[in-house]
C-alpha atoms as a PDB file:
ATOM      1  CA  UNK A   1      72.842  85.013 -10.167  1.00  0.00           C
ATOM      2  CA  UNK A   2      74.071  88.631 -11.518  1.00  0.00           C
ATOM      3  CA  UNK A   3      76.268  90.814 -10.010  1.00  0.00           C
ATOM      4  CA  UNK A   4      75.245  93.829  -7.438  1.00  0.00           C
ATOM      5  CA  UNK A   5      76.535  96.500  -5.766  1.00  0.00           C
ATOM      6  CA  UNK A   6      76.572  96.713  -2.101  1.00  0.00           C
ATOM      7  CA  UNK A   7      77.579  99.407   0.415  1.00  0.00           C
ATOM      8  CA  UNK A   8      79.549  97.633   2.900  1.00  0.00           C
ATOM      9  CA  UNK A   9      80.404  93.826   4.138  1.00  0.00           C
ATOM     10  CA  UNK A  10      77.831  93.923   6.003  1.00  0.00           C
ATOM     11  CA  UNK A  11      75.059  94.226   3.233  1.00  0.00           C
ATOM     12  CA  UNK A  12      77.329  91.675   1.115  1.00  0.00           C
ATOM     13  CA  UNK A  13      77.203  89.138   3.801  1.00  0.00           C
ATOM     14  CA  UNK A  14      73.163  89.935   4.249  1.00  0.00           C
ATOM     15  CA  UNK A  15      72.822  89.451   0.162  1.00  0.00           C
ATOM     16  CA  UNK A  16      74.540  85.854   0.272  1.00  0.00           C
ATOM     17  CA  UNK A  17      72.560  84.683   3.447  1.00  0.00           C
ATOM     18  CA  UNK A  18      69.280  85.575   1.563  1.00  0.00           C
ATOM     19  CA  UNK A  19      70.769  83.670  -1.654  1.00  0.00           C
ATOM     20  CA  UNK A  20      70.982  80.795  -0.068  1.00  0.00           C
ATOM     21  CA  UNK A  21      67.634  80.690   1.328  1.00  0.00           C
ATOM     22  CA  UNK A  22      66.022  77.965  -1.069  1.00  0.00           C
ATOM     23  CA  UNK A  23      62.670  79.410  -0.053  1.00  0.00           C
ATOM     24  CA  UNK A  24      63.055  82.877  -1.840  1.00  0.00           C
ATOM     25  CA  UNK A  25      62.653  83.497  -5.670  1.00  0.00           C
ATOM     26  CA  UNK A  26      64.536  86.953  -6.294  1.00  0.00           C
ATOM     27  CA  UNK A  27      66.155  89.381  -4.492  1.00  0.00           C
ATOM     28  CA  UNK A  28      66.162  92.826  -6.482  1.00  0.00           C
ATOM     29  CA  UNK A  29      68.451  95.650  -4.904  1.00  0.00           C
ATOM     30  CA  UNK A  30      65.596  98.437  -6.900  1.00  0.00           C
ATOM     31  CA  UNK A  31      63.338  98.792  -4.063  1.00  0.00           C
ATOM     32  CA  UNK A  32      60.422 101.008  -3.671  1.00  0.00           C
ATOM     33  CA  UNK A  33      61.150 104.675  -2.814  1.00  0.00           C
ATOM     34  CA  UNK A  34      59.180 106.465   0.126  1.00  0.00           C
ATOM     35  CA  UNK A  35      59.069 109.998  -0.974  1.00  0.00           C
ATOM     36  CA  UNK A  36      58.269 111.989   2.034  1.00  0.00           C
ATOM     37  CA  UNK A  37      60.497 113.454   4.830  1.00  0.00           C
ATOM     38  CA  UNK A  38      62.029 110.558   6.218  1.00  0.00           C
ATOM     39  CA  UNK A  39      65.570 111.101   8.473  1.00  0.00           C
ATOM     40  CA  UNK A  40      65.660 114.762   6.983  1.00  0.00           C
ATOM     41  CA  UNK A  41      65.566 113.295   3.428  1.00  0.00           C
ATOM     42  CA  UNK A  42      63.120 113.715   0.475  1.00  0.00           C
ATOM     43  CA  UNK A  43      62.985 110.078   0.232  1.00  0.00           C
ATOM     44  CA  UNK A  44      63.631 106.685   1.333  1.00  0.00           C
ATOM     45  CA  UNK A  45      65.238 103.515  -0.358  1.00  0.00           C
ATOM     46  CA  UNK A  46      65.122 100.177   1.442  1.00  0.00           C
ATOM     47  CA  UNK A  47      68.594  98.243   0.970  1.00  0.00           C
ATOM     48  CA  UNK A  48      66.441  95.205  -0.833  1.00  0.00           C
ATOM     49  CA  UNK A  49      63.691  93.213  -1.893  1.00  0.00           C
ATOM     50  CA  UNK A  50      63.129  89.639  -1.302  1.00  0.00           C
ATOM     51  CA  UNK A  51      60.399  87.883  -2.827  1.00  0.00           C
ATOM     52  CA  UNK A  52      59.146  84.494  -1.527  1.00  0.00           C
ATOM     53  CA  UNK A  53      57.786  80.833  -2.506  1.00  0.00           C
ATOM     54  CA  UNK A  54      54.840  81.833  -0.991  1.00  0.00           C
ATOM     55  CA  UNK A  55      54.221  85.024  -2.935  1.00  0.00           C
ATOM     56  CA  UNK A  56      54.830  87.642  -0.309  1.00  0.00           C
ATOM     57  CA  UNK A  57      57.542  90.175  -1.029  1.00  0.00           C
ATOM     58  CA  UNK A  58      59.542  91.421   2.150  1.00  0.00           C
ATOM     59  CA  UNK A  59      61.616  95.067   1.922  1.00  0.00           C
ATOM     60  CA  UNK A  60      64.257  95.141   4.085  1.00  0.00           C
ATOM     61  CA  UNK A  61      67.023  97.326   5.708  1.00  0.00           C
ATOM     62  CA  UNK A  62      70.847  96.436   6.652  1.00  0.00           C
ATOM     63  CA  UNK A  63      71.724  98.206   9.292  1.00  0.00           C
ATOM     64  CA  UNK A  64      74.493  97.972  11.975  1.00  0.00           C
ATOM     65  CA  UNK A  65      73.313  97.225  15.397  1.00  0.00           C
ATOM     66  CA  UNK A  66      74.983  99.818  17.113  1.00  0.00           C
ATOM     67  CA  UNK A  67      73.144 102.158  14.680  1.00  0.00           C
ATOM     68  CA  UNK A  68      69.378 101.709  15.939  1.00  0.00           C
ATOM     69  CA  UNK A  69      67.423 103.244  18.115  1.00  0.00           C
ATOM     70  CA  UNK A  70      65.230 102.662  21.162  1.00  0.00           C
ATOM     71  CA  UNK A  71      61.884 103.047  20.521  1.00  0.00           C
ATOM     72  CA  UNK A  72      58.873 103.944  22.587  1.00  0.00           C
ATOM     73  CA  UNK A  73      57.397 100.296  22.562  1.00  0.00           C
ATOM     74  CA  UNK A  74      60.840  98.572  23.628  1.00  0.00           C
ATOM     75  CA  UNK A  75      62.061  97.714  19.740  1.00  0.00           C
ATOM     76  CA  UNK A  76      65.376  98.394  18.522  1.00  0.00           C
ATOM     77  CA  UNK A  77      64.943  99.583  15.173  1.00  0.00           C
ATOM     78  CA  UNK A  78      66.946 102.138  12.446  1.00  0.00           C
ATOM     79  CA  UNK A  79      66.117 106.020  12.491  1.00  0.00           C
ATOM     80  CA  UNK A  80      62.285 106.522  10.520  1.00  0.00           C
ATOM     81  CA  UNK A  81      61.216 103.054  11.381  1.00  0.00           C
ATOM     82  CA  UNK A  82      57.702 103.874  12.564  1.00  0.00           C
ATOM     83  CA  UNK A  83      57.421 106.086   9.788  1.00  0.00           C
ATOM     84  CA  UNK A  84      58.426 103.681   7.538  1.00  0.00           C
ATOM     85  CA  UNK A  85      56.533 100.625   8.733  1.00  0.00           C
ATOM     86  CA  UNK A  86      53.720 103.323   8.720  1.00  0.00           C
ATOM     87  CA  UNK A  87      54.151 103.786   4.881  1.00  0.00           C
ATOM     88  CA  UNK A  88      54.401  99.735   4.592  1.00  0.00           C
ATOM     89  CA  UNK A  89      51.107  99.616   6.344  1.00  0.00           C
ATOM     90  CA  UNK A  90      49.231 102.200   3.984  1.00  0.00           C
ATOM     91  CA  UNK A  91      50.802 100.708   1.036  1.00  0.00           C
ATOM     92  CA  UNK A  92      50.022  97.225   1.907  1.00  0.00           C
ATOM     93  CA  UNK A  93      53.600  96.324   1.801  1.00  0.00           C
ATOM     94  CA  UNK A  94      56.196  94.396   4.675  1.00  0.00           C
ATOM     95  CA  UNK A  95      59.526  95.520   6.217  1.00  0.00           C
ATOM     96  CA  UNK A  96      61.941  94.133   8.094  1.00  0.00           C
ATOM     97  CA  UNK A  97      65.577  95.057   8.903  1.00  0.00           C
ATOM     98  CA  UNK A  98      69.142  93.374   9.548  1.00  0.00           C
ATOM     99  CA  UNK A  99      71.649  93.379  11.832  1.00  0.00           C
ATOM    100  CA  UNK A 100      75.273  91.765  11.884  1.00  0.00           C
ATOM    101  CA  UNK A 101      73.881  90.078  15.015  1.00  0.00           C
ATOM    102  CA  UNK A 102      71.150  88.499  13.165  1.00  0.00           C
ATOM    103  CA  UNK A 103      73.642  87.149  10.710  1.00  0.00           C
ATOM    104  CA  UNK A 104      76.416  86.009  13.244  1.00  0.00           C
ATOM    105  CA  UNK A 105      74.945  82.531  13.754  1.00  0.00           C
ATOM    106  CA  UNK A 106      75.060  81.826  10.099  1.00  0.00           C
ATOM    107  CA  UNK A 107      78.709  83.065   9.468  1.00  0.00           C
ATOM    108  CA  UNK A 108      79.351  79.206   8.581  1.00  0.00           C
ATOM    109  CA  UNK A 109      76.371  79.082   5.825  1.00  0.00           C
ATOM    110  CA  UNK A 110      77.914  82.463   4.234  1.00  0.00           C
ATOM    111  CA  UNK A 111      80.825  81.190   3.862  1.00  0.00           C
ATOM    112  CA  UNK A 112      79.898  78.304   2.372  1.00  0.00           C
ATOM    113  CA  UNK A 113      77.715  80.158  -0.305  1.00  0.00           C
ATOM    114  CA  UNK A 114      80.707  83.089  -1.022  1.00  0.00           C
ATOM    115  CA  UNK A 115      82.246  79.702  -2.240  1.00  0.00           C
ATOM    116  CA  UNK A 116      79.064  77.905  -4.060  1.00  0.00           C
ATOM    117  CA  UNK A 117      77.895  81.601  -5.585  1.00  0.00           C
ATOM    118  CA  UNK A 118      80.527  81.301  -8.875  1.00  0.00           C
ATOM    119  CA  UNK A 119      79.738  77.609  -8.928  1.00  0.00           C
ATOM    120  CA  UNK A 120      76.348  77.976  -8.929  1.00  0.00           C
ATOM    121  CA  UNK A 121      76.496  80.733 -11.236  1.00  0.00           C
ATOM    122  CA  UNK A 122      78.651  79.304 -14.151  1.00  0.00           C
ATOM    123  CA  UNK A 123      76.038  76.149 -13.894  1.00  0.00           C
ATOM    124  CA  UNK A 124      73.304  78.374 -14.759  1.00  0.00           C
ATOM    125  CA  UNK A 125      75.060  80.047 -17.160  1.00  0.00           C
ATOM    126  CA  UNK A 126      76.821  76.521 -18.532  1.00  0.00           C
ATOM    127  CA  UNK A 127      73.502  74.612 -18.208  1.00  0.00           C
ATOM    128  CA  UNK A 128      73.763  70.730 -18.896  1.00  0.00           C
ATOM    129  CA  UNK A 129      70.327  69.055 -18.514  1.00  0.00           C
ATOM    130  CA  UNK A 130      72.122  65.644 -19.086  1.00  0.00           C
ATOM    131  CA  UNK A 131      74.801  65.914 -16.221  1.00  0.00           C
ATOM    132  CA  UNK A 132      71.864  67.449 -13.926  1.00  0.00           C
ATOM    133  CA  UNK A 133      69.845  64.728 -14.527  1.00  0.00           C
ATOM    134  CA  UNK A 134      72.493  62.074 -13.665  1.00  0.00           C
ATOM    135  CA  UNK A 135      73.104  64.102 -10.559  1.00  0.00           C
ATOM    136  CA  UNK A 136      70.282  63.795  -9.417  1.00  0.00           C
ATOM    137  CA  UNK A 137      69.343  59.896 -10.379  1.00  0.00           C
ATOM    138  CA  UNK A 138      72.413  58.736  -8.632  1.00  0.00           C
ATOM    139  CA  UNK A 139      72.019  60.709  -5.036  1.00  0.00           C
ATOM    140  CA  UNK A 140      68.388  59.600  -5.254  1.00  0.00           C
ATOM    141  CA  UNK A 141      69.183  56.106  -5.946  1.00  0.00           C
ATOM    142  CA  UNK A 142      72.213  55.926  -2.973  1.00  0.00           C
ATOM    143  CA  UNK A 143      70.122  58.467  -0.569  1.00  0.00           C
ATOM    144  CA  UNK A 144      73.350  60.333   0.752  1.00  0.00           C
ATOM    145  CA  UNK A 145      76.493  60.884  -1.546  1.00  0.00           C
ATOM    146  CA  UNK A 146      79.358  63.028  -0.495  1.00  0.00           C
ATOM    147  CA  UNK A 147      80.538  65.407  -2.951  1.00  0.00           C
ATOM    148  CA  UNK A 148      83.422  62.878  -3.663  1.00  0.00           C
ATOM    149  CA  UNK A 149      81.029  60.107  -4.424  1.00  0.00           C
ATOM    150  CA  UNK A 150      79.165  62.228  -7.120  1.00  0.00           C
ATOM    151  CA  UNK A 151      82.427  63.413  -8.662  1.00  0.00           C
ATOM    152  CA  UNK A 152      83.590  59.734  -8.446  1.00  0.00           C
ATOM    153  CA  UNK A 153      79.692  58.752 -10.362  1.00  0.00           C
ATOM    154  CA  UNK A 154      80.476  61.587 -12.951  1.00  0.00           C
ATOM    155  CA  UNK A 155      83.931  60.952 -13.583  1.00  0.00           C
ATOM    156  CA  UNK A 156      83.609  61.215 -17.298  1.00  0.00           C
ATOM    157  CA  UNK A 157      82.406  65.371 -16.670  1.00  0.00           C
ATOM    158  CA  UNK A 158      85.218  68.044 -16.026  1.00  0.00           C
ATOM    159  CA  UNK A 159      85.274  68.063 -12.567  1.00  0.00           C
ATOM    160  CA  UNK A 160      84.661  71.458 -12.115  1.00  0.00           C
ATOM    161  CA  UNK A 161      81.594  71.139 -14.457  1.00  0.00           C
ATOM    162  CA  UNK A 162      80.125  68.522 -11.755  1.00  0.00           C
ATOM    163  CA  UNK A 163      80.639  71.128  -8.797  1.00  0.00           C
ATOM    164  CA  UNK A 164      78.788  73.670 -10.901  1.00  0.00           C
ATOM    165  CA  UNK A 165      75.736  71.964 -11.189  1.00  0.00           C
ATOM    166  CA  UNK A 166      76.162  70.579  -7.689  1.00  0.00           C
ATOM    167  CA  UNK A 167      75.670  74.518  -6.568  1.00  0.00           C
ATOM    168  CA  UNK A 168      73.003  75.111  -9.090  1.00  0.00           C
ATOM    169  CA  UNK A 169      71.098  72.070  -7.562  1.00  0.00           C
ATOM    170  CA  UNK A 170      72.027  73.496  -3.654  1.00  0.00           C
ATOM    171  CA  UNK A 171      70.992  76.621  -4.594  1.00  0.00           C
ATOM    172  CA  UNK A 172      67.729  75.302  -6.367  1.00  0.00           C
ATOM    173  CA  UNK A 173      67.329  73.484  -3.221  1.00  0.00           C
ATOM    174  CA  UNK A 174      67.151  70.287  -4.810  1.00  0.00           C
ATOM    175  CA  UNK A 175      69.532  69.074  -3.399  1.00  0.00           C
ATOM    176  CA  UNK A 176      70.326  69.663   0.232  1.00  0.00           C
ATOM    177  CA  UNK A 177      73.637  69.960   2.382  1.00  0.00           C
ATOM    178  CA  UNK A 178      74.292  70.896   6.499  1.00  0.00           C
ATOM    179  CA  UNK A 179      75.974  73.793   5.121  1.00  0.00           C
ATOM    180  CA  UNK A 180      75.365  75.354   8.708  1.00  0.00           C
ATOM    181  CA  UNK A 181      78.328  73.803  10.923  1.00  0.00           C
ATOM    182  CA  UNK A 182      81.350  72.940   8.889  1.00  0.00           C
ATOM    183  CA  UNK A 183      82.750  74.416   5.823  1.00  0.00           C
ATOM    184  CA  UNK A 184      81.923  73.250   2.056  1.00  0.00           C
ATOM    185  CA  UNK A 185      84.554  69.874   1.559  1.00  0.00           C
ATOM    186  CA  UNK A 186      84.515  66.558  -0.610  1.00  0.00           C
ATOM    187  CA  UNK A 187      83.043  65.086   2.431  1.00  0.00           C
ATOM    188  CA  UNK A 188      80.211  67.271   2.718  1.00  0.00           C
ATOM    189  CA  UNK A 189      77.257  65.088   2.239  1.00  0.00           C
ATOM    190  CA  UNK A 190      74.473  65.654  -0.475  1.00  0.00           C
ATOM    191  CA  UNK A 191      70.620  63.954  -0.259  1.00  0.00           C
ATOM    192  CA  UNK A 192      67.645  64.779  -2.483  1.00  0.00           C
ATOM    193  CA  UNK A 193      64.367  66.947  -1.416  1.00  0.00           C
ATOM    194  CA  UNK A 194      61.761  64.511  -0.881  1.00  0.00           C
ATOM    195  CA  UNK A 195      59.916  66.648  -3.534  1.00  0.00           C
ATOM    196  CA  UNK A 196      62.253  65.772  -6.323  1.00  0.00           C
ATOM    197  CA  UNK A 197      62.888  62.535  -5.983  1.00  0.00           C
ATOM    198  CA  UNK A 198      60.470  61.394  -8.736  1.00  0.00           C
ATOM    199  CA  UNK A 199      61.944  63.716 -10.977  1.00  0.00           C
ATOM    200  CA  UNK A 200      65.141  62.410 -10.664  1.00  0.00           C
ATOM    201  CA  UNK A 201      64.615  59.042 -11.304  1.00  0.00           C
ATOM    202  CA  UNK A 202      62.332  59.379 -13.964  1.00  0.00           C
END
């Protein structure tokens, strides 16, 4: 939920997948630098960071397909990768890298988070506990609301107010959407993690 700087689409598009992952925590664009002489460089800086639910923090490289390399073992994998999985291994630390075919079968689910990202954001930024709460009470109580139901349920809230705090809960992961097949609508329909259906009733 803060702006970074990317090097290409291809990283932008690999940024938004991972932010719409509800099972990662941050994603920091510092990562940790291998000094040594890695692709004729003094140093090496993976792309990102992603830390998980579960704890574990994952470094990881964009890179475009066309771009890696054959490897001894039968892997396709950027220039340096043994070396650097080698320095992961030392360091007790885990890689993994990107391609755009990785991220082709979720072109959908980007899309649909370029457009929930500002949402999201301003509801974060523009918190109301209140609205969230009602949210949350009246999916929980029907099940499955579309996003026109909900807007219909909060129709005394700015409209674009409601879809803000509909993203913060999606991105939360509170609420949950098939955000996979067809693009982000009024008729995209909304249900409650089984997790957080107490809290939003009580």
């Amino acid at each position: 939920m803060r702006d970074v700087t990317v090097e290409n689409p291809l990283e932008a598009d690999a940024f938004i997948f991972e932010e719409g992952q509800i099972d990662i925590v941050s994603l920091c664009e510092q990562s940790p630098r291998i000094n040594g002489a890695i692709l004729n460089r003094p140093y090496y800086t993976f792309d990102y960071s992603t830390r998980y639910l579960d704890t574990r923090t994952v470094h990881k490289e964009v890179k475009e397909d066309y771009k890696l390399e054959l490897l001894d073992d039968g892997r396709r994998c950027p220039p340096g990768w043994l070396h650097i999985e080698a320095w992961c291994r030392t360091h007790g630390e885990q890689c993994a890298f990107i391609t755009e075919l990785d991220l082709e079968p979720h072109q959908q689910f980007i899309r649909n988070w370029r457009t929930l990202l500002p949402f999201a954001r301003a509801g974060y930024e523009d918190f109301d506990a209140a609205l969230e709460k009602s949210i949350l009470t009246h999916v929980s109580r029907a099940g499955r609301l579309t996003v026109a139901e909900v807007h219909a349920a909060e129709a005394s809230s700015v409209t674009e107010h409601v879809m803000e705090h509909i993203a913060k809960l999606l991105h939360q992961g509170r609420l949950v959407a098939d955000l996979h097949e067809l693009p982000v609508s009024p008729i995209t329909a909304l249900s409650i993690r089984h997790q957080d259906a107490n809290d939003a009733t009580g």
